[in-house]
Protein backbone atom coordinates (compact mmCIF):
# COMPACT_ATOMS: atom_id res chain seq x y z
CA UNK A 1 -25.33 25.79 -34.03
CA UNK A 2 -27.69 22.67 -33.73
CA UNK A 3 -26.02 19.07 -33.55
CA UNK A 4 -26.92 17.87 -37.27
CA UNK A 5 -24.39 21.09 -38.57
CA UNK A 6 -21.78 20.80 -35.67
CA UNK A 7 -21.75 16.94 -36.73
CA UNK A 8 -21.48 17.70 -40.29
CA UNK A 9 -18.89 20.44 -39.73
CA UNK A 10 -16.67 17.97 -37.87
CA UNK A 11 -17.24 15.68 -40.43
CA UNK A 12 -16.31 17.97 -43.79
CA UNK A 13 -12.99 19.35 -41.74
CA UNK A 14 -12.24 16.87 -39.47
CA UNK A 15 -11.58 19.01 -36.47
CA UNK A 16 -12.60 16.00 -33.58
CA UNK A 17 -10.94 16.85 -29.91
CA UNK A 18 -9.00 13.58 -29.16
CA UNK A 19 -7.62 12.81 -26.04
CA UNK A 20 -3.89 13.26 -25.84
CA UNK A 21 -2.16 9.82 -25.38
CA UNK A 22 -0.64 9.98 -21.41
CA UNK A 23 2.83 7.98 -21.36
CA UNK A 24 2.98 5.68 -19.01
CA UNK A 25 5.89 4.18 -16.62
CA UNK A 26 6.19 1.00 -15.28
CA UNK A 27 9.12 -0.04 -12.41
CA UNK A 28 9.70 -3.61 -11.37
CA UNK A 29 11.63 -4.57 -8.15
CA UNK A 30 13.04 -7.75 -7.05
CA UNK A 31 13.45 -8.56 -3.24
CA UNK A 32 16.24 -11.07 -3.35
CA UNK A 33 15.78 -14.44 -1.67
CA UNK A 34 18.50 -14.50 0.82
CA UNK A 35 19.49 -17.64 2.69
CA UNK A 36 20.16 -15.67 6.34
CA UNK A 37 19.35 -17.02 10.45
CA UNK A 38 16.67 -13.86 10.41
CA UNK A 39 15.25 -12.58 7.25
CA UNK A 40 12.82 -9.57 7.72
CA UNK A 41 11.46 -7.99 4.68
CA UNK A 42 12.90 -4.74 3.31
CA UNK A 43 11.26 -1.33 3.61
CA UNK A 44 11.70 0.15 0.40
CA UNK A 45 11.52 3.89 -0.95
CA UNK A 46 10.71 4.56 -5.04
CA UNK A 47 11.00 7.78 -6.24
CA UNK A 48 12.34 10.38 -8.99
CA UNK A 49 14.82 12.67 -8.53
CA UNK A 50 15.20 15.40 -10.95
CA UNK A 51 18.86 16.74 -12.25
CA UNK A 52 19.75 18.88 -9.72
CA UNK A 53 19.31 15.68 -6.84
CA UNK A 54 15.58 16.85 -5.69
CA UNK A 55 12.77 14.72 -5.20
CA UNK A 56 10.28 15.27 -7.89
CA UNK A 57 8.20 12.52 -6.47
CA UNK A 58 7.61 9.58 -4.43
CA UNK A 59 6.24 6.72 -6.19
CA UNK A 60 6.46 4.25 -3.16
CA UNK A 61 6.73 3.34 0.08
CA UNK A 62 7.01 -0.08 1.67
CA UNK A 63 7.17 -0.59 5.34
CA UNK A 64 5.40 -2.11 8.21
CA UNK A 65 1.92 -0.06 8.37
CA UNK A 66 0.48 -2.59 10.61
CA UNK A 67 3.17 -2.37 13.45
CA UNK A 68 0.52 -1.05 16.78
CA UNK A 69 1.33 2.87 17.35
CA UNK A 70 2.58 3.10 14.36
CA UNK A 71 6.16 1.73 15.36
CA UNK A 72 6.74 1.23 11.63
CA UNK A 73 7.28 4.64 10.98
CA UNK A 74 10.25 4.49 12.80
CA UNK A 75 12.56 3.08 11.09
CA UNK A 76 11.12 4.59 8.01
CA UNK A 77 14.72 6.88 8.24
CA UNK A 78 16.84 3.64 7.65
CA UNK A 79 16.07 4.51 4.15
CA UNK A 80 18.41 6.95 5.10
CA UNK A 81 18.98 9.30 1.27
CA UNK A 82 15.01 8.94 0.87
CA UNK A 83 14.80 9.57 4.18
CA UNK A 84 17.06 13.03 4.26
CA UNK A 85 15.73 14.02 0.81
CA UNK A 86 11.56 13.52 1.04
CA UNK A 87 10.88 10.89 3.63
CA UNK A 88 11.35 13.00 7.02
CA UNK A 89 8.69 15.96 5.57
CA UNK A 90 6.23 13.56 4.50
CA UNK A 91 3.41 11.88 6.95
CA UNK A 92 2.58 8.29 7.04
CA UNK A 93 0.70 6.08 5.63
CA UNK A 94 0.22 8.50 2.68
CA UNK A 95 -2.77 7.77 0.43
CA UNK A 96 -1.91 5.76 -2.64
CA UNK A 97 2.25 5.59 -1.81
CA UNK A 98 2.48 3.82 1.51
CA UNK A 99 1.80 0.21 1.70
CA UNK A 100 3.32 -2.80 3.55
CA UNK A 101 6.95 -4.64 3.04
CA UNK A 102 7.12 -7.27 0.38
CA UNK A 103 8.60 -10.95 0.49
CA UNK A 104 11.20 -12.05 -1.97
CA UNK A 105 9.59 -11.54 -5.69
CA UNK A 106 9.11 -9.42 -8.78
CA UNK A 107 6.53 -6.56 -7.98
CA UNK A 108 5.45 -4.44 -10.68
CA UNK A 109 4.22 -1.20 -10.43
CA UNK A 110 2.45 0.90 -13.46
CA UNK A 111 2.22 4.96 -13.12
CA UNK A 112 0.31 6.70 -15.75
CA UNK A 113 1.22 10.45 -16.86
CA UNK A 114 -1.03 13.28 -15.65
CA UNK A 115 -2.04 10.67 -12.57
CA UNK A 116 -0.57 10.97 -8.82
CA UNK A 117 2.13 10.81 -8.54
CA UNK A 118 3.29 12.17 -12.18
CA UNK A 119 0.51 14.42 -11.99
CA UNK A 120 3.21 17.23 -11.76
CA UNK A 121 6.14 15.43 -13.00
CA UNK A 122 7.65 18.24 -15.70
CA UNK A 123 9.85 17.60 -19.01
CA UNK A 124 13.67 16.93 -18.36
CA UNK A 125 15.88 14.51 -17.32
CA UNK A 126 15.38 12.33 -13.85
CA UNK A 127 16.93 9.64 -12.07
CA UNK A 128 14.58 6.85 -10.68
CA UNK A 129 16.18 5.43 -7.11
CA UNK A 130 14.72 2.95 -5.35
CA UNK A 131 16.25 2.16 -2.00
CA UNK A 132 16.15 -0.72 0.43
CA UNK A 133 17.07 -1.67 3.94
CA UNK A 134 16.16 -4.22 6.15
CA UNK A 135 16.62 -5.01 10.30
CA UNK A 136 19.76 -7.31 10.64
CA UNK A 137 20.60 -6.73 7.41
CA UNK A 138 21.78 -4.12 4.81
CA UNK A 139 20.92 -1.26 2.85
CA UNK A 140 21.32 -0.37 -0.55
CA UNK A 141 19.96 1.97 -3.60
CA UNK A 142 19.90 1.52 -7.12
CA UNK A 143 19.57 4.38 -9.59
CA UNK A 144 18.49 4.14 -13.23
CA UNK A 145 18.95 7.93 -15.07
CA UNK A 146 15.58 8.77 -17.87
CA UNK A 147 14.13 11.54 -19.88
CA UNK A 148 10.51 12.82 -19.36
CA UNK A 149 7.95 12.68 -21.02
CA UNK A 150 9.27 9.75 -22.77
CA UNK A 151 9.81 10.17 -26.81
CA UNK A 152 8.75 6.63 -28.19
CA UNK A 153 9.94 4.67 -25.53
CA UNK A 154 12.37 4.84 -22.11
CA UNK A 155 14.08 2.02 -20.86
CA UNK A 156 16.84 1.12 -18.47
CA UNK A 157 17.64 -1.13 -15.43
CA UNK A 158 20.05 -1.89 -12.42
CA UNK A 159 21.11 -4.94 -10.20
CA UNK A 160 21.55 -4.61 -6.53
CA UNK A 161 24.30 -6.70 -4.58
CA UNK A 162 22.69 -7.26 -1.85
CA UNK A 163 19.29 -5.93 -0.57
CA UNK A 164 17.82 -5.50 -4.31
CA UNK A 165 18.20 -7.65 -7.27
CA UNK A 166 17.26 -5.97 -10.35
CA UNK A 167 14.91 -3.02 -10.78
CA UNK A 168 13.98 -2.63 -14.40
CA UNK A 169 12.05 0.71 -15.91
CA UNK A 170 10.04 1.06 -18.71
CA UNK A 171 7.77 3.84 -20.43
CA UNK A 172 6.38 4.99 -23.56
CA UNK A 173 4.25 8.39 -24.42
């Protein structure tokens, strides 16, 4: 079939392949400011849990990368339920997870559906947690509960005590 009848084919039945629309997912966590002798920023651990508790995927890690010998790493299992459930198995710095610890603020992350690291994320119902701890400090972890692929829209949020302050999610398919 030449192009001027596969055009006018599409045309008369209006058979077109159209990308399917990818949801998307966006997290935002706030580092406290906290008024303390010695403040050290927080390594902090995003990830999804599915409904039986196991780590569907790690979003994000944030810890010192540039410590020399990689001495951050160590203290990588203060995050201590990321650490038992995903951390300990994986290797760091890992490629487009791992980056460096974060001063007070809002960050915002954005994860896109069929992309690493929901590249394999399956229908059903999850549980983002996103845990902190910090040296001479405390440790906490927040959990916000979600359905996957999102139908119209997903929303939900928590707000830490101490280490976090509040960690909002949002998606939409």
């Amino acid at each position: 079939m030449d192009l001027q009848k596969s055009l006018i084919l599409v045309a008369t039945t209006g058979l077109i392949a159209t990308p399917a629309v990818a949801g998307d997912m966006t997290v935002t966590v706030e580092i406290p400011r906290m008024r303390v002798a010695e403040y050290h920023n927080p390594y902090v651990a995003i990830w999804i849990e599915d409904s039986a508790g196991k780590v569907a995927s790690t979003l994000d890690v944030w810890y010192e990368v540039d410590k020399r010998g990689g001495e951050g790493t160590k203290w990588l299992a203060d995050m201590r339920t990321w650490w038992r459930r995903a951390g300990r198995s994986m290797k760091m710095p890992a490629n487009g997870i791992s980056g460096p610890t974060q001063a007070p603020g809002k960050y915002t992350l954005k994860f896109t559906e069929g992309r690493t690291p929901l590249r394999n994320l399956a229908p059903g119902n999850y549980k983002l947690r996103v845990e902190a701890a910090r040296e001479v400090g405390g440790r906490e972890v927040l959990t916000i509960p979600f359905k996957w692929p999102a139908s119209g829209s997903v929303s939900g949020s928590a707000k830490g005590t101490s280490e976090l302050g509040t960690v909002t999610l949002s998606g939409k398919s």
